[in-house]
PDB file of N, CA and C in Angstrom:
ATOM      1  N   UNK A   1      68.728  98.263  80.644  1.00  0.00           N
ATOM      2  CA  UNK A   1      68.041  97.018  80.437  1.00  0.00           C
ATOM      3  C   UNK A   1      67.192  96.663  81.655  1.00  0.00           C
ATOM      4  N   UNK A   2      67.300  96.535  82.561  1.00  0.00           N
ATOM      5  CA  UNK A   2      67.128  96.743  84.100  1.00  0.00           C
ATOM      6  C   UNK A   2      65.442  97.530  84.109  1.00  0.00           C
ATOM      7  N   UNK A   3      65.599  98.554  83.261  1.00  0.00           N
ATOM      8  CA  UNK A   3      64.258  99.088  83.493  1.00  0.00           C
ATOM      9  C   UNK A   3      63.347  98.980  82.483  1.00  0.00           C
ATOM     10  N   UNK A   4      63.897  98.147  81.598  1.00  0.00           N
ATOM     11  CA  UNK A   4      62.922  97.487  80.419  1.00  0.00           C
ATOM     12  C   UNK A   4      62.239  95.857  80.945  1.00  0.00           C
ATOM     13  N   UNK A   5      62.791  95.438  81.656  1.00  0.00           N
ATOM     14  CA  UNK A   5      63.125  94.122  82.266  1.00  0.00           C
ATOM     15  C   UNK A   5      61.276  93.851  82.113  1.00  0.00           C
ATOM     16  N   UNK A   6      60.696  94.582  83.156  1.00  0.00           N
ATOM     17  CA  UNK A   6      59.650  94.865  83.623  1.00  0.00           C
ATOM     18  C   UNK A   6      58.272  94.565  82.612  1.00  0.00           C
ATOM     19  N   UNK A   7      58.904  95.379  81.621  1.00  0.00           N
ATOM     20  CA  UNK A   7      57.868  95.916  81.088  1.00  0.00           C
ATOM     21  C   UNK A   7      57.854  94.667  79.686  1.00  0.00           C
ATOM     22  N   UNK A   8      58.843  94.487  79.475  1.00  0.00           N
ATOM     23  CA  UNK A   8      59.014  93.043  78.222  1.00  0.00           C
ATOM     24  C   UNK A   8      58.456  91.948  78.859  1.00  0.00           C
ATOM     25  N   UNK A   9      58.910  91.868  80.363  1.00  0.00           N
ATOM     26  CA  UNK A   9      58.123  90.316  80.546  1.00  0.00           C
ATOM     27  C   UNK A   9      56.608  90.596  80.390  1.00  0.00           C
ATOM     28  N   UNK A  10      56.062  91.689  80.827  1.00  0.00           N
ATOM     29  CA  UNK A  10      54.769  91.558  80.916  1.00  0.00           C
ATOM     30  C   UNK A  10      54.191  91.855  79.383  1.00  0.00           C
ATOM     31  N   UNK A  11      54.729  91.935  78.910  1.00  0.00           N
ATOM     32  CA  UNK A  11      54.007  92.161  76.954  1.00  0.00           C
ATOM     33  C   UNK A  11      54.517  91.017  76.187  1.00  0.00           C
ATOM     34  N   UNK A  12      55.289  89.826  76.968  1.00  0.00           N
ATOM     35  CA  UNK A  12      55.752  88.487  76.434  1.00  0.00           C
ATOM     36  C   UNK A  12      54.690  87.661  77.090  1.00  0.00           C
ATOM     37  N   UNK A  13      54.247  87.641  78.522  1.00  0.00           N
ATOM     38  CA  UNK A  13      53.150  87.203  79.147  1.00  0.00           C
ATOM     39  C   UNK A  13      52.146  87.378  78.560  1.00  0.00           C
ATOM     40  N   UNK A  14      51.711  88.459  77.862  1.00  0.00           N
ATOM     41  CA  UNK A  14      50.674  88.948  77.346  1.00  0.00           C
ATOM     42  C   UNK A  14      50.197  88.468  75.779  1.00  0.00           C
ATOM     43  N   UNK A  15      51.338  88.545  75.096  1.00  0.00           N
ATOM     44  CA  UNK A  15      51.150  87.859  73.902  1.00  0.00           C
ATOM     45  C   UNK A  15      51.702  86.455  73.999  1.00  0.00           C
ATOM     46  N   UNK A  16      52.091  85.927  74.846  1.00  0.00           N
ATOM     47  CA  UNK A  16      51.631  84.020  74.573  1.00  0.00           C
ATOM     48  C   UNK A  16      53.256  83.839  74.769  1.00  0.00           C
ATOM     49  N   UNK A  17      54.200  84.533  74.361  1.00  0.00           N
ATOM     50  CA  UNK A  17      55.895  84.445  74.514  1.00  0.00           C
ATOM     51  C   UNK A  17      56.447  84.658  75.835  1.00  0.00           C
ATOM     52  N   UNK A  18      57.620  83.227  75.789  1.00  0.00           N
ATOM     53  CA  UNK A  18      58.397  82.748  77.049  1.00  0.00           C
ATOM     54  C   UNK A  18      59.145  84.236  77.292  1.00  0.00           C
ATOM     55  N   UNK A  19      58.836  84.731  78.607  1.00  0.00           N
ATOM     56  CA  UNK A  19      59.318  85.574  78.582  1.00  0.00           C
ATOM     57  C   UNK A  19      61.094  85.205  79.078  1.00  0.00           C
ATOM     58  N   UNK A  20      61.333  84.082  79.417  1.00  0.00           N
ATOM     59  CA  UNK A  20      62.872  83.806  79.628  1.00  0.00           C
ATOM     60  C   UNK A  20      63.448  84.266  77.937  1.00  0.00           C
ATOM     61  N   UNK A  21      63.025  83.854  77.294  1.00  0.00           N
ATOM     62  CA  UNK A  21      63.454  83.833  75.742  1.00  0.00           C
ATOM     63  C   UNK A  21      63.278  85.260  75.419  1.00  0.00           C
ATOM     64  N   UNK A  22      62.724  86.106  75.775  1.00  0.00           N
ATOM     65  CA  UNK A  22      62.668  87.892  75.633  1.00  0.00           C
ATOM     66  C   UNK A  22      63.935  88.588  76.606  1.00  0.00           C
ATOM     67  N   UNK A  23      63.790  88.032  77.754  1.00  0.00           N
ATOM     68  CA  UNK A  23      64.923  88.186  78.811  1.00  0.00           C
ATOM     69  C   UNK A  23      66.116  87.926  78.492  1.00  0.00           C
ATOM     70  N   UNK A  24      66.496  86.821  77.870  1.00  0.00           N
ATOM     71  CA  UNK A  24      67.731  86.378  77.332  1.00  0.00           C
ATOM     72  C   UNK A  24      68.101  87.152  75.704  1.00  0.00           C
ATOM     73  N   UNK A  25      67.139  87.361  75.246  1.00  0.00           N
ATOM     74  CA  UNK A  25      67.195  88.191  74.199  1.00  0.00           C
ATOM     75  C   UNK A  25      67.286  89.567  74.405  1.00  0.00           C
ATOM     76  N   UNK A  26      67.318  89.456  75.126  1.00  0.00           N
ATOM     77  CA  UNK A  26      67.294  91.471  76.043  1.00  0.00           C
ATOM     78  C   UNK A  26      69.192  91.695  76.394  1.00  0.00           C
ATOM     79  N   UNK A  27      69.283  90.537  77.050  1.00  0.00           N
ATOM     80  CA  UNK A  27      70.320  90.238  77.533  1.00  0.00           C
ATOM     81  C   UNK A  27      71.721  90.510  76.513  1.00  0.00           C
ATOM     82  N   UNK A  28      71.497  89.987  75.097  1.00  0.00           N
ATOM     83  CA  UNK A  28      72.307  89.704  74.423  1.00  0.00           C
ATOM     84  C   UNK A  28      72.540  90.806  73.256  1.00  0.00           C
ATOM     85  N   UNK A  29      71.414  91.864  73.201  1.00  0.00           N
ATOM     86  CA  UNK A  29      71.827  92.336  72.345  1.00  0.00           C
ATOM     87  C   UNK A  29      71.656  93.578  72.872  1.00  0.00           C
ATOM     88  N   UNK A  30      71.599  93.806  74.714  1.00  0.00           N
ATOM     89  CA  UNK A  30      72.585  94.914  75.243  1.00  0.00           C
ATOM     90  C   UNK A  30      74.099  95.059  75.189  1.00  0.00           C
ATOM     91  N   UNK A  31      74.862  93.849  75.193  1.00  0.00           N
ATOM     92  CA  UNK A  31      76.101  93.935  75.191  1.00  0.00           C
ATOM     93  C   UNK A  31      76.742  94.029  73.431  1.00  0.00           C
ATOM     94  N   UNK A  32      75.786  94.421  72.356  1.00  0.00           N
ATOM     95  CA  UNK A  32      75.793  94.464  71.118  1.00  0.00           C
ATOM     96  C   UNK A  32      76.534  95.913  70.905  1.00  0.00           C
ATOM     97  N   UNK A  33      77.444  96.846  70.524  1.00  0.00           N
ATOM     98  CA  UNK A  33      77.636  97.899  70.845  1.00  0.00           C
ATOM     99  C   UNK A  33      78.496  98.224  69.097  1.00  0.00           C
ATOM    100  N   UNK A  34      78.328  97.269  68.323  1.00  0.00           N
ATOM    101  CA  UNK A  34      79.485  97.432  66.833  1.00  0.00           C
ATOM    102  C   UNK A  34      78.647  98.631  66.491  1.00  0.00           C
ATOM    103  N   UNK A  35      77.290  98.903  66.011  1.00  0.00           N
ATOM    104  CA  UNK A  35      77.427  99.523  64.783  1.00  0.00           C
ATOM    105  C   UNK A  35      77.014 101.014  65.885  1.00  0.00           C
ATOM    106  N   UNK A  36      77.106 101.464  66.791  1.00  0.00           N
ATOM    107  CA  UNK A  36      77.023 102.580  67.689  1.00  0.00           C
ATOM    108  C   UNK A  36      78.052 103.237  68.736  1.00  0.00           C
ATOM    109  N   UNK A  37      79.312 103.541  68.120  1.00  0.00           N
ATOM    110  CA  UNK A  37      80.345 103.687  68.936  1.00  0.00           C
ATOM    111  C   UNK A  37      80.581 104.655  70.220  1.00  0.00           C
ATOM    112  N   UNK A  38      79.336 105.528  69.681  1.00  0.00           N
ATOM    113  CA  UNK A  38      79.029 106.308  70.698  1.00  0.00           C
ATOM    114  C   UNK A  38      78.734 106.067  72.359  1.00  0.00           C
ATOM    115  N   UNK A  39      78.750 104.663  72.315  1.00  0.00           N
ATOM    116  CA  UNK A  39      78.056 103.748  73.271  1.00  0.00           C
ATOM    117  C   UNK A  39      79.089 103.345  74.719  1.00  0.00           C
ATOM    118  N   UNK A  40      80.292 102.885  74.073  1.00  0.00           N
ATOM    119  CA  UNK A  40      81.658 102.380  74.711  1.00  0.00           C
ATOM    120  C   UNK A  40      82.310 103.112  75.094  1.00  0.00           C
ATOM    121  N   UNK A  41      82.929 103.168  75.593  1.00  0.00           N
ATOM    122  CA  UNK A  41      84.277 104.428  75.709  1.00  0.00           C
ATOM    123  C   UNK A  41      85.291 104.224  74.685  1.00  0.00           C
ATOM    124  N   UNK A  42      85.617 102.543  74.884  1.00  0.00           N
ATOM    125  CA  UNK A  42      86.820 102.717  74.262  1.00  0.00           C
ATOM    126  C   UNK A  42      86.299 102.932  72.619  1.00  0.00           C
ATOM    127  N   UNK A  43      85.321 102.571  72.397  1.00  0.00           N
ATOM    128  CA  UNK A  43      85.064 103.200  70.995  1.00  0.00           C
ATOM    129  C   UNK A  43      85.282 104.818  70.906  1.00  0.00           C
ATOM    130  N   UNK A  44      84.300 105.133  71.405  1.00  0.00           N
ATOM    131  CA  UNK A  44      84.860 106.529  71.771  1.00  0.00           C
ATOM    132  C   UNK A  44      86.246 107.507  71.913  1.00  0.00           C
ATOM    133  N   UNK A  45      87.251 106.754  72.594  1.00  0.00           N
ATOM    134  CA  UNK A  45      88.484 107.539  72.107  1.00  0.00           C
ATOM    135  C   UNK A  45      89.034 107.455  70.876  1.00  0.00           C
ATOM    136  N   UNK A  46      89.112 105.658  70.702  1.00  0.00           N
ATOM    137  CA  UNK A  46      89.932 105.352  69.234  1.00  0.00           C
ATOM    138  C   UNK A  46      89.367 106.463  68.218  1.00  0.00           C
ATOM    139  N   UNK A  47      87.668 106.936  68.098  1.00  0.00           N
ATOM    140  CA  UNK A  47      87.173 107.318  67.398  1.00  0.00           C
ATOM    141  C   UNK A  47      87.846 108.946  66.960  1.00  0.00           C
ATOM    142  N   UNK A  48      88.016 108.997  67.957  1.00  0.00           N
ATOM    143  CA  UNK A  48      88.011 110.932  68.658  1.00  0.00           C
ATOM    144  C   UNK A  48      89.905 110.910  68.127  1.00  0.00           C
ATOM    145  N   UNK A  49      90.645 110.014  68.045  1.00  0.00           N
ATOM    146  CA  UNK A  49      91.875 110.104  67.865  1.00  0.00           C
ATOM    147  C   UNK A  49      92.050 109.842  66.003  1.00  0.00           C
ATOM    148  N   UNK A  50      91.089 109.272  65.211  1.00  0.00           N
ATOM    149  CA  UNK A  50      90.947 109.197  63.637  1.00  0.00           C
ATOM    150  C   UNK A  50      91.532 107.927  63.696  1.00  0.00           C
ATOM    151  N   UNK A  51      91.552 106.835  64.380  1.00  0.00           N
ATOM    152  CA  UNK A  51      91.897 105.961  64.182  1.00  0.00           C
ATOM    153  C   UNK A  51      91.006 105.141  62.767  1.00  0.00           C
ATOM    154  N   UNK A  52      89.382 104.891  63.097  1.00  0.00           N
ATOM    155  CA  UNK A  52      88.717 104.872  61.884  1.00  0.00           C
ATOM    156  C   UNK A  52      87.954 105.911  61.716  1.00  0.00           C
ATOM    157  N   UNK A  53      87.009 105.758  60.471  1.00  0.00           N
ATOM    158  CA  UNK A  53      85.934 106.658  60.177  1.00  0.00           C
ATOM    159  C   UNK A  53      84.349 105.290  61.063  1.00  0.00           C
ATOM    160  N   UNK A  54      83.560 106.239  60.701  1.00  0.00           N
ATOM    161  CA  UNK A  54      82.451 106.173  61.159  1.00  0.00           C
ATOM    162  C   UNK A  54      81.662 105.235  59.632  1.00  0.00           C
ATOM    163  N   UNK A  55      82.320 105.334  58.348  1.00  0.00           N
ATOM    164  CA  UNK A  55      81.838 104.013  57.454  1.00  0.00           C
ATOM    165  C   UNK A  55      82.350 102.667  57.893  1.00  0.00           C
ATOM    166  N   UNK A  56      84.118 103.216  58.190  1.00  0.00           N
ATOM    167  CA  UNK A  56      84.548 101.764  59.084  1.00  0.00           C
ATOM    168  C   UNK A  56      83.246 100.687  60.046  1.00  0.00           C
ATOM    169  N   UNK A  57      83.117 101.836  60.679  1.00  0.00           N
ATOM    170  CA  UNK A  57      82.300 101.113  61.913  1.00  0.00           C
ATOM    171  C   UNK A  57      80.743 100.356  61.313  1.00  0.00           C
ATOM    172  N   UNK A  58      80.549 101.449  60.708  1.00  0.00           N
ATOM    173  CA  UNK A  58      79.177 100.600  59.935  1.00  0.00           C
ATOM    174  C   UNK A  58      79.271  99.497  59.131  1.00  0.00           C
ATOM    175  N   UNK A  59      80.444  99.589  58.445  1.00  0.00           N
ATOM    176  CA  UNK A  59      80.796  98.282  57.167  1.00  0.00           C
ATOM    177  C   UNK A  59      81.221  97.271  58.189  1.00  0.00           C
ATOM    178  N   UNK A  60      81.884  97.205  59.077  1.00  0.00           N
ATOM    179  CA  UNK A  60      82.009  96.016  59.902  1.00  0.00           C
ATOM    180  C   UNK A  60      80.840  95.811  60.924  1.00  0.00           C
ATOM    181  N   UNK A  61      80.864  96.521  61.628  1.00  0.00           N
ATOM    182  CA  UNK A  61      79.182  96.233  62.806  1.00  0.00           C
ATOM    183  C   UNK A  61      78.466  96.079  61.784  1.00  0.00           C
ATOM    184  N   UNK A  62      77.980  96.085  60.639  1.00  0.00           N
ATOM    185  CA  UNK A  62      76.895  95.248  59.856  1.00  0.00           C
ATOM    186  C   UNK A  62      77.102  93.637  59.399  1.00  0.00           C
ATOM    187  N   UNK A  63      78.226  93.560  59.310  1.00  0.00           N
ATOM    188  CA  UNK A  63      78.654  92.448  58.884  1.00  0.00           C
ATOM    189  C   UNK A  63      78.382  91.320  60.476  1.00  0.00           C
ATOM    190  N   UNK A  64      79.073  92.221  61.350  1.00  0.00           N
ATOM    191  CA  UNK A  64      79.329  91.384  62.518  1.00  0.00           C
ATOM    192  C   UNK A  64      77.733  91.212  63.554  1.00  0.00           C
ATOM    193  N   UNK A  65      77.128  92.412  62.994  1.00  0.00           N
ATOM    194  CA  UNK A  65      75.691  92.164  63.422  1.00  0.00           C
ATOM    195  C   UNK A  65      74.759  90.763  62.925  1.00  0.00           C
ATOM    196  N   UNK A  66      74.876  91.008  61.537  1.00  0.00           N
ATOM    197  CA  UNK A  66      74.307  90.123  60.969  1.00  0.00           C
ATOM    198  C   UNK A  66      74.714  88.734  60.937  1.00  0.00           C
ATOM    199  N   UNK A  67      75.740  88.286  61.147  1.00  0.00           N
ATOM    200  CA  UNK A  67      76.682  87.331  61.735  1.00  0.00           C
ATOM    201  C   UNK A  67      76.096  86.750  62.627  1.00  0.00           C
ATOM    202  N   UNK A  68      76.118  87.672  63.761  1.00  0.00           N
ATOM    203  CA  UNK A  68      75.844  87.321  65.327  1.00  0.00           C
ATOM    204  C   UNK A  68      73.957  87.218  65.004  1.00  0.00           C
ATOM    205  N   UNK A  69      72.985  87.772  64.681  1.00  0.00           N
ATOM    206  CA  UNK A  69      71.690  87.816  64.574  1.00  0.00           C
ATOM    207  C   UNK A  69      71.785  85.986  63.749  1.00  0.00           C
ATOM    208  N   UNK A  70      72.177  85.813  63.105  1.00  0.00           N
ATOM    209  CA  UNK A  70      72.580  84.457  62.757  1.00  0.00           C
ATOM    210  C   UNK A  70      72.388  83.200  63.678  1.00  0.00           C
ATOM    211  N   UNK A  71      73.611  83.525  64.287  1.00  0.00           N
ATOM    212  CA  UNK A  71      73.867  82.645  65.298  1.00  0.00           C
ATOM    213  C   UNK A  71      72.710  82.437  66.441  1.00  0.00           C
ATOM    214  N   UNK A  72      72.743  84.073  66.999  1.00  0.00           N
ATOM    215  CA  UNK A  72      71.547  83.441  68.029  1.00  0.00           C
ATOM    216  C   UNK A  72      70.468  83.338  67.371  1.00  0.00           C
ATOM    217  N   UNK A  73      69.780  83.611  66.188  1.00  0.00           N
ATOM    218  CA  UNK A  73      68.572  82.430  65.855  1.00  0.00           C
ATOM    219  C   UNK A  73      68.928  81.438  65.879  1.00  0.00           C
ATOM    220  N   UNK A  74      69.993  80.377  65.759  1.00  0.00           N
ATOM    221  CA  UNK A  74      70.450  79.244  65.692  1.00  0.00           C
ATOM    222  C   UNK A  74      70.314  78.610  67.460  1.00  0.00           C
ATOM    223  N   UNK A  75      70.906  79.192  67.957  1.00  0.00           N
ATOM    224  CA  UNK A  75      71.103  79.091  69.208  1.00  0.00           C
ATOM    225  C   UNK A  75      70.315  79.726  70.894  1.00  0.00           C
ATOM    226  N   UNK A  76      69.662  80.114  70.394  1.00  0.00           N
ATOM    227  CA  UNK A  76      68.576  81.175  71.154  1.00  0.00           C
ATOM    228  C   UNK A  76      67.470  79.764  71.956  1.00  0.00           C
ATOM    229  N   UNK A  77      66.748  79.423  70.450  1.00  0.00           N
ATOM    230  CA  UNK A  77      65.846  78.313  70.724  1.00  0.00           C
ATOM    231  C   UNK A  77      66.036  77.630  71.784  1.00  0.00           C
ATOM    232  N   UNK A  78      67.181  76.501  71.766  1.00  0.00           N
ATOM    233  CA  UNK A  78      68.061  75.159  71.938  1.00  0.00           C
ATOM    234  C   UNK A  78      68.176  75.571  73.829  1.00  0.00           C
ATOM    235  N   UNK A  79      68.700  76.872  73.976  1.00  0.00           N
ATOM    236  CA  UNK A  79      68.528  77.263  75.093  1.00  0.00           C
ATOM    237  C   UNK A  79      67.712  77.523  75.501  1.00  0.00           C
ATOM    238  N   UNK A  80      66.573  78.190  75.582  1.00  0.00           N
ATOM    239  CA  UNK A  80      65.230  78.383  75.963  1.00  0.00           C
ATOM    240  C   UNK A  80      65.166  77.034  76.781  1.00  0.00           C
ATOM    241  N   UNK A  81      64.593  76.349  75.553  1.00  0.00           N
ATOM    242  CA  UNK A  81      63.894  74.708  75.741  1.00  0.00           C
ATOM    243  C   UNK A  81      64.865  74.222  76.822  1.00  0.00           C
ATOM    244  N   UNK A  82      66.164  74.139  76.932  1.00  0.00           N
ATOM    245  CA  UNK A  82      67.381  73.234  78.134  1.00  0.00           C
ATOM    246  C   UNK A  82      66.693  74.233  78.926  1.00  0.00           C
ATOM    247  N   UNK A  83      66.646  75.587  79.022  1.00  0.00           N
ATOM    248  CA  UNK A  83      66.390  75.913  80.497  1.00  0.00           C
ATOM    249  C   UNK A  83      64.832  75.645  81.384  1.00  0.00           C
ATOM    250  N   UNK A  84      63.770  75.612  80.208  1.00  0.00           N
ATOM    251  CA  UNK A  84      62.568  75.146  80.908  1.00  0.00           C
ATOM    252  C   UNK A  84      62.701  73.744  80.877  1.00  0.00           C
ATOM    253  N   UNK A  85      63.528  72.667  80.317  1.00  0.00           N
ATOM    254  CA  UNK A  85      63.695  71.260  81.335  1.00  0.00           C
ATOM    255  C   UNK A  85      64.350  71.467  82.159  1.00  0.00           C
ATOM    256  N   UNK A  86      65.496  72.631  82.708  1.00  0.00           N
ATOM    257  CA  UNK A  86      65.797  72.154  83.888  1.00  0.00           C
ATOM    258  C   UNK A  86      65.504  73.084  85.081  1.00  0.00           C
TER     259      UNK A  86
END
């Protein structure tokens, strides 16, 4: 994320968008890791031991994606705006 950082603010600058609100959105759906288990470790062992299958992971990280994509449209905004008043 770190080396995207860079390059989002300046194409949020560029097209007219707060780049805090790209940043914070950068932010939030690095630590997103349901529907890619390959990603975690601990996904990674449970996986490697048959604990679930790999539909498991998709039928729930979709659910829980779409959930969460929910919320922070709800909540994304509200913050933006509090942080450029304060």
């Amino acid at each position: 994320m770190v080396m995207l950082t860079p390059a989002m603010v300046t194409l949020a600058i560029n097209t007219g968008i707060d780049p805090l609100c790209v940043i914070m959105t950068m932010s939030i759906w690095a630590q997103i890791t349901f529907l890619i288990p390959a990603i975690d470790a601990l996904y990674l062992i449970t996986y490697q031991r048959g604990h679930y299958s790999i539909c498991d992971v998709l039928k729930f990280g979709v659910l829980l994606t779409i959930a969460l994509l929910l919320v922070f449209t709800a909540i994304l905004p509200p913050l933006v705006s509090l942080a450029e008043v304060l």
